[in-house]
C-alpha atoms as a PDB file:
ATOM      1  CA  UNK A   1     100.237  55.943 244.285  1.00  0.00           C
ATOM      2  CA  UNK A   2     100.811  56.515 247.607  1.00  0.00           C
ATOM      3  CA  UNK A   3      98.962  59.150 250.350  1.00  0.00           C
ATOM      4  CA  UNK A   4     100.938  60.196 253.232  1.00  0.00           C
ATOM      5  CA  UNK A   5      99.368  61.822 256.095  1.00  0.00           C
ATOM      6  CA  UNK A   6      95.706  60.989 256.010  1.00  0.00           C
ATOM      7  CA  UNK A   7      93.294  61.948 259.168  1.00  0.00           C
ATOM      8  CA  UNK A   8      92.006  58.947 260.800  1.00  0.00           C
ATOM      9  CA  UNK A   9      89.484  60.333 262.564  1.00  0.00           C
ATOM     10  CA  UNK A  10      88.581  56.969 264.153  1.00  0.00           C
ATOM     11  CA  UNK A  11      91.803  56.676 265.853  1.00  0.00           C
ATOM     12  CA  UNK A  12      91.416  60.296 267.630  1.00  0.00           C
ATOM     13  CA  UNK A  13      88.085  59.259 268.694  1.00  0.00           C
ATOM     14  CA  UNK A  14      88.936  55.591 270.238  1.00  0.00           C
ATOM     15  CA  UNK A  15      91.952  57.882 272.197  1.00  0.00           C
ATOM     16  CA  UNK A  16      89.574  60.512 273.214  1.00  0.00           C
ATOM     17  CA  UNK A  17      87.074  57.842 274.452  1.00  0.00           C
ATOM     18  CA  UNK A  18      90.090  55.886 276.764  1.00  0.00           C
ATOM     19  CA  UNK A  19      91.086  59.324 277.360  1.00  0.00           C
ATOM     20  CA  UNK A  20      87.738  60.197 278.996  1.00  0.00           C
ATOM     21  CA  UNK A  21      87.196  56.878 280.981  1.00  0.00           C
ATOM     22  CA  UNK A  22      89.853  58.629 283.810  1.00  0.00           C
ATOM     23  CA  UNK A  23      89.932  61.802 282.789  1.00  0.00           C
ATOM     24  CA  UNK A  24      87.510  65.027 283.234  1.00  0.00           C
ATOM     25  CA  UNK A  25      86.033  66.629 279.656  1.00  0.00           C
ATOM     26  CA  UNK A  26      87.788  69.857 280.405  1.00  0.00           C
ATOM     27  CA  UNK A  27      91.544  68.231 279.781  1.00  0.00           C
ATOM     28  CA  UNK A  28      90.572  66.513 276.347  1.00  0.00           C
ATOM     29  CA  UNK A  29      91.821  70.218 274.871  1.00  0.00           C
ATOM     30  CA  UNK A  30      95.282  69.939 276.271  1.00  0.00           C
ATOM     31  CA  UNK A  31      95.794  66.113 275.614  1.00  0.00           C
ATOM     32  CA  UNK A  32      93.958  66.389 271.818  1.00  0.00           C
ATOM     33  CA  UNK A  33      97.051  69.094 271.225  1.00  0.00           C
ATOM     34  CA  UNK A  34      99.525  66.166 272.931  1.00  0.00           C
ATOM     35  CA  UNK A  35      98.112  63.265 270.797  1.00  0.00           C
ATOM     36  CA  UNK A  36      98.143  64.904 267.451  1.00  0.00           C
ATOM     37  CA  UNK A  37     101.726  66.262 268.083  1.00  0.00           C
ATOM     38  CA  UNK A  38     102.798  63.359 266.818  1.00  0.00           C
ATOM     39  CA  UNK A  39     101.805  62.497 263.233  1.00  0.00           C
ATOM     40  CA  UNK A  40     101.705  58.426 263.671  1.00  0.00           C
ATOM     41  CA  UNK A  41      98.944  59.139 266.278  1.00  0.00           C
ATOM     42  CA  UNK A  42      96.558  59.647 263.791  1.00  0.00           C
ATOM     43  CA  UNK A  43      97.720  60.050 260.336  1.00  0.00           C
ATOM     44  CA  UNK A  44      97.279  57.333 258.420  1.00  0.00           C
ATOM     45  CA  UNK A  45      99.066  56.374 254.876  1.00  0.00           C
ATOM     46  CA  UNK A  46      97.379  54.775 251.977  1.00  0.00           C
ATOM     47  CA  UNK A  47      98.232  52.867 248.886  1.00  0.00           C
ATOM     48  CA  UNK A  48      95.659  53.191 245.681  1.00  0.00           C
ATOM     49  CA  UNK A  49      97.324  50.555 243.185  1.00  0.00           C
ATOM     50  CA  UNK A  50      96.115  50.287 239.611  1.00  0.00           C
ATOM     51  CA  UNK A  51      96.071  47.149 236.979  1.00  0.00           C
ATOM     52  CA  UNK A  52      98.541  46.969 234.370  1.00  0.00           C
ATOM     53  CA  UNK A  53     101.315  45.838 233.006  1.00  0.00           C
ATOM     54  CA  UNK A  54     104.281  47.202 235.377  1.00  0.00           C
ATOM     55  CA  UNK A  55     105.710  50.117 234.234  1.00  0.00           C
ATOM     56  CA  UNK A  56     103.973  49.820 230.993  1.00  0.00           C
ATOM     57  CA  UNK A  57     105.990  47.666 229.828  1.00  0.00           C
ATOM     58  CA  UNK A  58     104.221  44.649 227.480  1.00  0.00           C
ATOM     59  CA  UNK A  59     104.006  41.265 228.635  1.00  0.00           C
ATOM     60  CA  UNK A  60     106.007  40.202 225.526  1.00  0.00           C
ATOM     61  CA  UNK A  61     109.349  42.731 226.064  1.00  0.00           C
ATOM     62  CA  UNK A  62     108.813  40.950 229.526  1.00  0.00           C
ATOM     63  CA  UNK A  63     109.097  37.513 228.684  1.00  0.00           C
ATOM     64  CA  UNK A  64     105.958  36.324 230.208  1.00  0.00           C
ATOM     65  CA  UNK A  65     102.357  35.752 228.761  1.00  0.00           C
ATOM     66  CA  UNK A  66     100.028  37.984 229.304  1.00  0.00           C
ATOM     67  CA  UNK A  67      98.089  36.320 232.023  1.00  0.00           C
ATOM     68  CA  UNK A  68     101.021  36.205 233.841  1.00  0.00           C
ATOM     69  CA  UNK A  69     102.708  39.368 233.662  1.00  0.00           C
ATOM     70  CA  UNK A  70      99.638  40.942 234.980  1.00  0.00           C
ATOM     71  CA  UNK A  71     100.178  38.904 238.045  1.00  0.00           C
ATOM     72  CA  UNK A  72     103.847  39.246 238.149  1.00  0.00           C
ATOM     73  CA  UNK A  73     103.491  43.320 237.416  1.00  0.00           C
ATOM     74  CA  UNK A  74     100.615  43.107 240.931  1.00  0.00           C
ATOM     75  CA  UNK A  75     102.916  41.758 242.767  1.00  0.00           C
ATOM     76  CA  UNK A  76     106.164  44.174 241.672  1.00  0.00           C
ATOM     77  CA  UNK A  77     103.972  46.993 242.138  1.00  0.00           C
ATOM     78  CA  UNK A  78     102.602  46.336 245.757  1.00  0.00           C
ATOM     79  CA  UNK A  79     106.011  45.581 247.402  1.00  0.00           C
ATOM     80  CA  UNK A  80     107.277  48.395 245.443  1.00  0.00           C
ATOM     81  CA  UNK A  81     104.660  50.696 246.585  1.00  0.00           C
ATOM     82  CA  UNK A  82     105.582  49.177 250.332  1.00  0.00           C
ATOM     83  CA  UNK A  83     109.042  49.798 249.787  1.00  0.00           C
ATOM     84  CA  UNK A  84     108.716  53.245 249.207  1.00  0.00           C
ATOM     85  CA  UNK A  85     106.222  53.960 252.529  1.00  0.00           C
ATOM     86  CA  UNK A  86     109.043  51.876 254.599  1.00  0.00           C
ATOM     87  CA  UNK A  87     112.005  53.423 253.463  1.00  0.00           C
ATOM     88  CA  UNK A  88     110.609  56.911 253.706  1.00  0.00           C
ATOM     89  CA  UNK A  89     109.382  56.267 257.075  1.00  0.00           C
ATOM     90  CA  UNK A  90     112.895  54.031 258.298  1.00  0.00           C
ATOM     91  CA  UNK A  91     115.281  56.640 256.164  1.00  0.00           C
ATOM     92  CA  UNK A  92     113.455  60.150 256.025  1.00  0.00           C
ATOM     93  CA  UNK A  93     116.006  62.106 253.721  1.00  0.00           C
ATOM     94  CA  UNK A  94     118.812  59.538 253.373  1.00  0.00           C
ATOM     95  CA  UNK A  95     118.336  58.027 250.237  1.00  0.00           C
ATOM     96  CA  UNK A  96     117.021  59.890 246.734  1.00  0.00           C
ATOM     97  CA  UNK A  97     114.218  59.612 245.019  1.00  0.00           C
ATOM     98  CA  UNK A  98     116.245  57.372 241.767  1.00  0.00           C
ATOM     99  CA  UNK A  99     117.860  54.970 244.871  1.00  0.00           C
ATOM    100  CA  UNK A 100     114.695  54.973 246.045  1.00  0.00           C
ATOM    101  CA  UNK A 101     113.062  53.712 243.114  1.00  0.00           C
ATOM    102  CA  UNK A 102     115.576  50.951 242.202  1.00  0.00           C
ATOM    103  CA  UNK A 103     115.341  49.505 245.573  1.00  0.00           C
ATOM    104  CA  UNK A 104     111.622  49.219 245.057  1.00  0.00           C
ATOM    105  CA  UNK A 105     111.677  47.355 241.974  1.00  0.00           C
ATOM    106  CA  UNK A 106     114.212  45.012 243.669  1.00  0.00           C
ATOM    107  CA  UNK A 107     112.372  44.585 246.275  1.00  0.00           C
ATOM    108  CA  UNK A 108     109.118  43.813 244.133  1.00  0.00           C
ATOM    109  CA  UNK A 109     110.972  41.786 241.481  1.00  0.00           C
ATOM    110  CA  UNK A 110     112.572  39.345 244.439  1.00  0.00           C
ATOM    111  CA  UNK A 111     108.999  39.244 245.886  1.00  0.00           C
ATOM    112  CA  UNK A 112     107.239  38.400 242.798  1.00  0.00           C
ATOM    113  CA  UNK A 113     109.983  36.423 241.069  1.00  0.00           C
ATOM    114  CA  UNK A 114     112.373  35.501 243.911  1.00  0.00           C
ATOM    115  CA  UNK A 115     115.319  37.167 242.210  1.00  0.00           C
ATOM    116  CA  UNK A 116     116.527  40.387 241.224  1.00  0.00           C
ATOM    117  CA  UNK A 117     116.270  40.539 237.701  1.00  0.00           C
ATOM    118  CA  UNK A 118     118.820  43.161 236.205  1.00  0.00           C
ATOM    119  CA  UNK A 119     117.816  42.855 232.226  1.00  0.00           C
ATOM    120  CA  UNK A 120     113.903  43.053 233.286  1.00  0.00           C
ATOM    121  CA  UNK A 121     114.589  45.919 236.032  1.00  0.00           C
ATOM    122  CA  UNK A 122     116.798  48.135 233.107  1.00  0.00           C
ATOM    123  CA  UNK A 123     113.616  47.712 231.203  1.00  0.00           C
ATOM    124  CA  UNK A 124     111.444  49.481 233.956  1.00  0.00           C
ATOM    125  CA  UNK A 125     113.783  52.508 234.142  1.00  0.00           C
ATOM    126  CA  UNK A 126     115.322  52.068 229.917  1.00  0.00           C
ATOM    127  CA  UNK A 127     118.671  51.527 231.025  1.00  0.00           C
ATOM    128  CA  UNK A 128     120.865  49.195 229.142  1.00  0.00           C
ATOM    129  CA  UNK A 129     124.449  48.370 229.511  1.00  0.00           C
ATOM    130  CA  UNK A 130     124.693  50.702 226.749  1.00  0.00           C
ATOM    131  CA  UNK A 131     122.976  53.770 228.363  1.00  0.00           C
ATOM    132  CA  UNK A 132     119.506  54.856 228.548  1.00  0.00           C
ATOM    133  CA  UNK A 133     117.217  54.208 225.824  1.00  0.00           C
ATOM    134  CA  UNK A 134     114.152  56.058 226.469  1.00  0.00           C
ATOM    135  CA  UNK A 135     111.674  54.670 230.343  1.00  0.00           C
ATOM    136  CA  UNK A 136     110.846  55.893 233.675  1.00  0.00           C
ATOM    137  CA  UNK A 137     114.832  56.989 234.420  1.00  0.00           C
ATOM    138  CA  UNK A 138     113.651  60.698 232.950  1.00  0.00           C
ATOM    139  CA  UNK A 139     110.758  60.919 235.164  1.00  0.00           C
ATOM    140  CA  UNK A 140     113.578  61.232 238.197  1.00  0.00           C
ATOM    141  CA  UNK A 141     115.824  63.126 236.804  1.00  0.00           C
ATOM    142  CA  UNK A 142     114.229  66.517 237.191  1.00  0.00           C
ATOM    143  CA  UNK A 143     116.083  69.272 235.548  1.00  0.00           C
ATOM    144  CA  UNK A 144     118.597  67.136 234.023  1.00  0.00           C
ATOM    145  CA  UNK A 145     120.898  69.475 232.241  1.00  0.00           C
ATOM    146  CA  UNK A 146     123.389  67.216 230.638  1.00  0.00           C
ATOM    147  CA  UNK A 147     123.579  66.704 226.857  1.00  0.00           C
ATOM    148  CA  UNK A 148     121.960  63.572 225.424  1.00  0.00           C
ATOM    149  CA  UNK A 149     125.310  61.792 225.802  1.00  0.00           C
ATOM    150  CA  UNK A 150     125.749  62.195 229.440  1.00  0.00           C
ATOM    151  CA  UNK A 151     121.993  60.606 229.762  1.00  0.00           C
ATOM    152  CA  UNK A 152     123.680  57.681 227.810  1.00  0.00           C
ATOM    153  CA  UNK A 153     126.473  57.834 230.017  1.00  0.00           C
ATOM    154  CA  UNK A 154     124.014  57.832 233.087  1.00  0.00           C
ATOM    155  CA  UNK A 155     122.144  55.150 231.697  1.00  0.00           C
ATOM    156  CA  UNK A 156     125.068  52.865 231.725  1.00  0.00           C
ATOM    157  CA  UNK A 157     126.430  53.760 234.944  1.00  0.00           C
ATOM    158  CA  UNK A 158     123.049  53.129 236.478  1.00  0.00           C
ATOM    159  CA  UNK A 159     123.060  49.787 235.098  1.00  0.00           C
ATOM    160  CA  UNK A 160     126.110  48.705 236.090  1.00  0.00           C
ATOM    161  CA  UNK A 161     125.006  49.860 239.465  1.00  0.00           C
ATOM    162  CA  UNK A 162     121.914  47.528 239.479  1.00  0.00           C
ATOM    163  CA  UNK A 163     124.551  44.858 238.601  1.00  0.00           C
ATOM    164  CA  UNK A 164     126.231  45.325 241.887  1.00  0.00           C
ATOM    165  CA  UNK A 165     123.257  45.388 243.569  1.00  0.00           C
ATOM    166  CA  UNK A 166     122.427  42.009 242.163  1.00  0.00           C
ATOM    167  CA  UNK A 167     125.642  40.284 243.446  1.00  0.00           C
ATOM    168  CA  UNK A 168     124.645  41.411 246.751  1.00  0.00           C
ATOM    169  CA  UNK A 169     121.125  40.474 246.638  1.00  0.00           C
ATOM    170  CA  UNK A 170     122.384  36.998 245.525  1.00  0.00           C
ATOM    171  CA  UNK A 171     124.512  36.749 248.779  1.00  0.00           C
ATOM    172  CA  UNK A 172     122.246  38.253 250.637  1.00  0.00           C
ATOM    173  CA  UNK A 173     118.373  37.265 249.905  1.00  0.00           C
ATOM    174  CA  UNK A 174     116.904  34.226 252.478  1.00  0.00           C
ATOM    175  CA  UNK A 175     113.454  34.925 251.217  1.00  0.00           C
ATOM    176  CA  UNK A 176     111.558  37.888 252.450  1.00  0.00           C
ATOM    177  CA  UNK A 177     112.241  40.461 250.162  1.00  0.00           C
ATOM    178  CA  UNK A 178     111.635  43.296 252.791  1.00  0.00           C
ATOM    179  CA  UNK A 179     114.216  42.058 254.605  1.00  0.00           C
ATOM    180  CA  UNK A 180     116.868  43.261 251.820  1.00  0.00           C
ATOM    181  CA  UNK A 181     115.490  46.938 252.719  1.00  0.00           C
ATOM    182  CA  UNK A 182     117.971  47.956 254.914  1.00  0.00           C
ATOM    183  CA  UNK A 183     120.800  46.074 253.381  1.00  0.00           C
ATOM    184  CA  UNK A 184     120.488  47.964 250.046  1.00  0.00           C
ATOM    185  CA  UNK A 185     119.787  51.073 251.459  1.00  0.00           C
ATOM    186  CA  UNK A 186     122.927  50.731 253.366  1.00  0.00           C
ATOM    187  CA  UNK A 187     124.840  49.196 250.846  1.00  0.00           C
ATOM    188  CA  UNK A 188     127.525  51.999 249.558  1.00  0.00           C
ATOM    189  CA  UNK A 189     127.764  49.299 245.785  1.00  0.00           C
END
């Protein structure tokens, strides 16, 4: 889970104490209004991350022992938690909230398993090549309206989306998962 826009009161006070070493207590009003006009002055973000299997999903229907999967799913789900604070803060409104949530599994699957891992990733959302068979996808898909078939249809079409985004991870990933941030995000595959 991630909180956006939390006070840090520490950092207004370490500016209002510079502040003050040159400047009279009477203009702290007029330069407390300049410093917190801008958010990344003092608003802080923080990420509260739980232990578990990632996206519920079983160690087994993951292919990996228990032990682990539970380090595996730690890793996934801190660089995707990361993904989503850099991509909102590098991309406010370009990309939607489903884009935005298969670039962070990518991004945590490459980190914890150095490779994009399209059967494993389909699990996370329940997409198959087939369509969708029941996962996180309906948790994004906020007042879907389509019959059950077009969700299949989705399902399938999303899928064979993460499949182009695998080719050009596989061209594209040196290492540092972050780094494939802006490439998928401005990948039009």
């Amino acid at each position: 889970m991630t909180l956006n826009g939390l006070v840090n009161w520490a950092k207004i006070r370490r500016h209002k104490e510079a502040f003050l070493k040159e400047h009279l207590l009477w203009a702290w009003g007029d330069e407390f209004k300049a410093f917190t006009s801008r958010p990344e002055n003092y608003r802080d973000t923080m990420i509260v991350l739980a232990r578990g299997p990632y996206s519920n999903l079983p160690a087994e229907e993951a292919g990996f022992s228990p032990e682990a999967w539970m380090d595996i799913s730690q890793t996934i789900r801190t660089y995707h938690e990361c993904t989503h604070v850099i991509c909102r803060r590098r991309y406010p409104g370009k990309i939607d909230v489903l884009q935005d949530e298969i670039i962070a599994d990518c991004i945590g699957l490459l980190a914890a398993l150095g490779r994009y891992d399209v059967p494993l990733a389909g699990k996370f959302l329940g997409v198959t090549p087939e369509g969708y068979t029941g996962g996180r996808l309906a948790h994004y898909l906020h007042g879907h309206q389509g019959s059950p078939a077009s969700l299949q249809q989705l399902g399938a079409d999303i899928y064979r989306s993460m499949e182009r985004m695998a080719k050009l991870v596989q061209q594209s990933f040196h290492g540092d998962a972050y780094e494939m941030i802006d490439i998928l995000v401005n990948s039009d595959k």
